[in-house]
N, C-alpha and C. Protein backbone atom coordinates (compact mmCIF):
# COMPACT_ATOMS: atom_id res chain seq x y z
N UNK A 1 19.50 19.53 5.84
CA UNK A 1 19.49 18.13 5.45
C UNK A 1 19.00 18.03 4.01
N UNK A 2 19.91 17.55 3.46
CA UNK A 2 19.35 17.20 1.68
C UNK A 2 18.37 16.06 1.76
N UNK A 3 17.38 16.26 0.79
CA UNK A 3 16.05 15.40 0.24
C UNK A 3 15.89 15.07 -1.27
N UNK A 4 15.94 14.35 -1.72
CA UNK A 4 15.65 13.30 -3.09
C UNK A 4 13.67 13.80 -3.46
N UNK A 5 13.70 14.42 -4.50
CA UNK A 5 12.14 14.44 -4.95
C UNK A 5 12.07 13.21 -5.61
N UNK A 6 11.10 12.74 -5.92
CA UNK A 6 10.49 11.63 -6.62
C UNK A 6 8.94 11.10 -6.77
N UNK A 7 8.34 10.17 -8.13
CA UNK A 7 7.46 10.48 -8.44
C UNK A 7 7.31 8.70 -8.38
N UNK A 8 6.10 8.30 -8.37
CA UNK A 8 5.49 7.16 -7.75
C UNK A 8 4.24 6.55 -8.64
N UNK A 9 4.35 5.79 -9.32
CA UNK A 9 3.11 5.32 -9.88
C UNK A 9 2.70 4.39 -9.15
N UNK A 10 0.77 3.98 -9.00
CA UNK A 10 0.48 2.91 -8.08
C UNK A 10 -0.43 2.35 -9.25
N UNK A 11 -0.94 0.73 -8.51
CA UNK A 11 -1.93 0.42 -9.11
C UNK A 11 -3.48 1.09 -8.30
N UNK A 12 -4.01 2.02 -9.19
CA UNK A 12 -5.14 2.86 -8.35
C UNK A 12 -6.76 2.38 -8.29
N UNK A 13 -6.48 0.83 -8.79
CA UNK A 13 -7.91 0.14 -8.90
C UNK A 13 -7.42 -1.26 -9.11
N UNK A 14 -7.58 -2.08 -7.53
CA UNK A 14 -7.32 -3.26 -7.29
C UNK A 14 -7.59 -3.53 -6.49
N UNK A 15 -8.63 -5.09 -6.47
CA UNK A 15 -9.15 -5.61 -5.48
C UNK A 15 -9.78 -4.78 -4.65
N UNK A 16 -10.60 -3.87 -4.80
CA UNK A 16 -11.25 -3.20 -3.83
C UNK A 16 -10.24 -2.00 -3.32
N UNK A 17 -9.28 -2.07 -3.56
CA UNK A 17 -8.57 -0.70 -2.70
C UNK A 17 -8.17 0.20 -3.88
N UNK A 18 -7.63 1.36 -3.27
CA UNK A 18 -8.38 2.70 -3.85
C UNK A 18 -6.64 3.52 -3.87
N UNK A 19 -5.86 3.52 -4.26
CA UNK A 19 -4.87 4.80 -4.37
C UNK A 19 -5.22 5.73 -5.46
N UNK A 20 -4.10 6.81 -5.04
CA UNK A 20 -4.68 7.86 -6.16
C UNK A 20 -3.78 8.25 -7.34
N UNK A 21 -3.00 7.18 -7.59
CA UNK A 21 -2.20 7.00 -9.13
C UNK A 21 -1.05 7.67 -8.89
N UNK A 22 -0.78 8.71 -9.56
CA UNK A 22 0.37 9.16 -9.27
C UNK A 22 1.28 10.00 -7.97
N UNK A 23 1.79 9.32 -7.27
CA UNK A 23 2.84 10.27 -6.04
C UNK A 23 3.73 11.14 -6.21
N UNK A 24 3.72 12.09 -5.43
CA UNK A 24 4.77 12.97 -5.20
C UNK A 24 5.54 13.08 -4.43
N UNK A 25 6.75 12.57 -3.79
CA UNK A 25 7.23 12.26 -2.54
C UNK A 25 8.80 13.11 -2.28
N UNK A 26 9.02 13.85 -1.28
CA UNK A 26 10.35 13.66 -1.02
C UNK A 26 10.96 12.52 0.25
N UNK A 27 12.16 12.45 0.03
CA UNK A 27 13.05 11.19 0.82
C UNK A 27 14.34 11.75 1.80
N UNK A 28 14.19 11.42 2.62
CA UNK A 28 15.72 12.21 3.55
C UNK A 28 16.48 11.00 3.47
N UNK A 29 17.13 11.09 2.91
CA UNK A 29 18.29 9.77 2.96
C UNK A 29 18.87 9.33 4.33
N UNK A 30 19.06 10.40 4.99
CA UNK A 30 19.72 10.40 6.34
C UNK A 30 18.76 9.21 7.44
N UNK A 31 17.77 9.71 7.41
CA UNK A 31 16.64 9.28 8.37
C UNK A 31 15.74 8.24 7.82
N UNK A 32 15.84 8.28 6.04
CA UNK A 32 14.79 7.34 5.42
C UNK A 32 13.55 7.56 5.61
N UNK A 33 13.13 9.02 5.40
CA UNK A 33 11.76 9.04 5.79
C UNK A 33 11.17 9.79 4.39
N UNK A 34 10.22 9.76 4.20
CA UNK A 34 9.25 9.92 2.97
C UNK A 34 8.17 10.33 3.27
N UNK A 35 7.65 11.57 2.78
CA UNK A 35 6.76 12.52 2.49
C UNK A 35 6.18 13.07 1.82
N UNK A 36 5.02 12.50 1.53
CA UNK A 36 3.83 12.37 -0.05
C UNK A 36 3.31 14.22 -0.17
N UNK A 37 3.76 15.02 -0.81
CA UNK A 37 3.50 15.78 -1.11
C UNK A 37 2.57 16.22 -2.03
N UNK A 38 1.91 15.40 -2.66
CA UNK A 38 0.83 15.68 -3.67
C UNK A 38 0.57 14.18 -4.59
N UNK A 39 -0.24 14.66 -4.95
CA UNK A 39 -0.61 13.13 -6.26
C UNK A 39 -2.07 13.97 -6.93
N UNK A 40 -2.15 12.62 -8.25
CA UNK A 40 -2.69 13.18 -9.47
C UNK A 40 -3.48 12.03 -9.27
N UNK A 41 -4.87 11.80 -9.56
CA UNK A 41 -5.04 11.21 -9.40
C UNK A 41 -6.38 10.73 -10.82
N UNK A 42 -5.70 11.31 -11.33
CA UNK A 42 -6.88 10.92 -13.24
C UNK A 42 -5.96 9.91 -13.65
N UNK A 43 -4.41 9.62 -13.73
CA UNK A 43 -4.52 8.47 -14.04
C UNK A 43 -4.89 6.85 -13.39
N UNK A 44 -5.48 6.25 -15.06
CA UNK A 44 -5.51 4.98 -13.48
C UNK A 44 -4.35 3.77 -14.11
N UNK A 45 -4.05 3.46 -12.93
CA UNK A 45 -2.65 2.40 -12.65
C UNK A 45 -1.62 2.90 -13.28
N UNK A 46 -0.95 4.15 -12.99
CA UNK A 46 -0.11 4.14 -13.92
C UNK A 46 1.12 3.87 -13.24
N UNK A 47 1.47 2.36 -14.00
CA UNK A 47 2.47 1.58 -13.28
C UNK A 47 3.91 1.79 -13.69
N UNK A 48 4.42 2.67 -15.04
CA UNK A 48 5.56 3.19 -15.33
C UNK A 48 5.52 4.60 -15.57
N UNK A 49 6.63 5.16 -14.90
CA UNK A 49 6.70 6.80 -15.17
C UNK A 49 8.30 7.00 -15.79
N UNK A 50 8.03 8.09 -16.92
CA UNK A 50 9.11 8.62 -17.29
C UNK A 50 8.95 10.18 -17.92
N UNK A 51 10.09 10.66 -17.43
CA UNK A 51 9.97 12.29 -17.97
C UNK A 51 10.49 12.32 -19.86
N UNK A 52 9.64 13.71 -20.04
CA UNK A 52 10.22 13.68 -21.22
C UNK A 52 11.79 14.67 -21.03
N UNK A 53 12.47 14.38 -22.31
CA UNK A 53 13.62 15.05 -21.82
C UNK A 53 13.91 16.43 -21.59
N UNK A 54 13.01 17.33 -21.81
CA UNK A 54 13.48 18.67 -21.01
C UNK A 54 12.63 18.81 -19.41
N UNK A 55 12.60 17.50 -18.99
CA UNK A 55 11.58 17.25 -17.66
C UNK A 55 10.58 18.11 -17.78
N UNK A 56 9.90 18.95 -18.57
CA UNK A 56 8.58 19.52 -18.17
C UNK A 56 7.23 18.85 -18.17
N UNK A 57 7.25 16.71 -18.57
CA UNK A 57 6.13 16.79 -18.48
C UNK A 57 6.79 15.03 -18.10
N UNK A 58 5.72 14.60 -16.98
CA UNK A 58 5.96 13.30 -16.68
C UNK A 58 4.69 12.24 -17.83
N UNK A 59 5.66 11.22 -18.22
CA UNK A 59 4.61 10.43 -18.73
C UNK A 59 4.15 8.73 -17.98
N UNK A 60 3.15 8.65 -18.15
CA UNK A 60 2.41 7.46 -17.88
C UNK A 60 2.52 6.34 -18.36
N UNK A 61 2.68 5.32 -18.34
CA UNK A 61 2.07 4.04 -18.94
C UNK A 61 1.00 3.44 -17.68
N UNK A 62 -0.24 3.72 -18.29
CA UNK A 62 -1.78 2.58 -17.46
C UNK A 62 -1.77 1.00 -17.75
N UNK A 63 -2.32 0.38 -16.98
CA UNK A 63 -2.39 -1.01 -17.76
C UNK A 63 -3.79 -1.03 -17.15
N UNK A 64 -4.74 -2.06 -17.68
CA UNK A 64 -6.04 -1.98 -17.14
C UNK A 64 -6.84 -0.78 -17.51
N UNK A 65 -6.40 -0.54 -18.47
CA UNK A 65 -7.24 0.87 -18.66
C UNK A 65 -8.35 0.67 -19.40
N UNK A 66 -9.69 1.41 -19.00
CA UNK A 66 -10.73 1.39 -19.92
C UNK A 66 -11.44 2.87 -20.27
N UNK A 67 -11.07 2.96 -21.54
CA UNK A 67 -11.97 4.69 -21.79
C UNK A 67 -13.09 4.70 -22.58
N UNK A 68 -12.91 3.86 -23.07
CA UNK A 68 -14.16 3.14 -24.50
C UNK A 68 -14.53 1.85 -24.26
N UNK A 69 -15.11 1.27 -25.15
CA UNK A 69 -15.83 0.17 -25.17
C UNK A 69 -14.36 -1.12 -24.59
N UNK A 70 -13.00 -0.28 -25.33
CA UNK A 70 -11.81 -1.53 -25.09
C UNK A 70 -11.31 -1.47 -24.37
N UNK A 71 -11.10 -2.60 -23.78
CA UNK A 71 -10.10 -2.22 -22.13
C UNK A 71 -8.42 -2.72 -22.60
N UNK A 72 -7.43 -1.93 -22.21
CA UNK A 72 -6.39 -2.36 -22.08
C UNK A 72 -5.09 -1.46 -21.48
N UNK A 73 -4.41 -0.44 -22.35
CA UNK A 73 -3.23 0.17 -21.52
C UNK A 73 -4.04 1.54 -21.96
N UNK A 74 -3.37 2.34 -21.43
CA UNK A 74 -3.19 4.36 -22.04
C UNK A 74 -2.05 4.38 -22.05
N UNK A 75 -1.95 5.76 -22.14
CA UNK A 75 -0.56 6.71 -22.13
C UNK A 75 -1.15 7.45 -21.49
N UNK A 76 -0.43 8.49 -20.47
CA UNK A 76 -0.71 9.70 -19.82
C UNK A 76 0.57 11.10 -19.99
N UNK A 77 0.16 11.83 -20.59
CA UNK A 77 1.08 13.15 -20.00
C UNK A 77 0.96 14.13 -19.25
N UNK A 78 1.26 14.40 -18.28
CA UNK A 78 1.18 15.48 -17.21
C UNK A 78 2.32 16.49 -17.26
N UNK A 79 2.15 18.01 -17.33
CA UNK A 79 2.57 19.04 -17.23
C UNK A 79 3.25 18.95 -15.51
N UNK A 80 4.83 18.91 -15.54
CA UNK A 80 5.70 19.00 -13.85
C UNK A 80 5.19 20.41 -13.76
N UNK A 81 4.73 20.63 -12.80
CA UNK A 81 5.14 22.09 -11.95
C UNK A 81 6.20 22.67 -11.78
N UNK A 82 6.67 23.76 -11.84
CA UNK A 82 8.06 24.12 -11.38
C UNK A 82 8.32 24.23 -9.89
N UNK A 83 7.41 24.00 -9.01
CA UNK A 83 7.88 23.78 -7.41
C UNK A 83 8.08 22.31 -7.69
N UNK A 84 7.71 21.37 -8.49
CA UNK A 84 8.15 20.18 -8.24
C UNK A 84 9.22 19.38 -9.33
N UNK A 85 10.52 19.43 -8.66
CA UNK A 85 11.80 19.50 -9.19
C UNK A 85 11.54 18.01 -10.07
């Protein structure tokens, strides 16, 4: 049975609840079922994901972000694994 990988940004600090930012999921199209295989969880909210173009590294956009005194967005880059297509 063929499966769809895919990657998931959440909001990881809201209202009291707690995710852990970025997902790792595969999807069986057949059955519609989904299976969280890993997540990252240093970024926070990172609510848009895009690869760079030789896919070796997914990037972030945070909103709500605070690292310093200013609160507002980041950027994130993360190194893909090669088990994760």
């Amino acid at each position: 049975m063929e499966s769809f990988h895919g990657y998931i940004g959440t909001y990881s600090h809201r209202e009291g609840k707690r995710s852990k930012g970025i997902y790792y999921f595969d999807l069986e199209p057949q059955t519609g079922r989904v299976t969280v295989r890993g997540w990252n969880s240093e970024a926070e909210n990172p609510t848009y994901l895009i690869f760079s173009p030789d896919r070796r590294y997914l990037d972030a956009c945070g909103s709500n972000v605070s690292y310093t005194r200013f609160e507002g967005g980041g950027l994130f880059s993360f190194a893909v694994q090669e088990d994760h297509p």
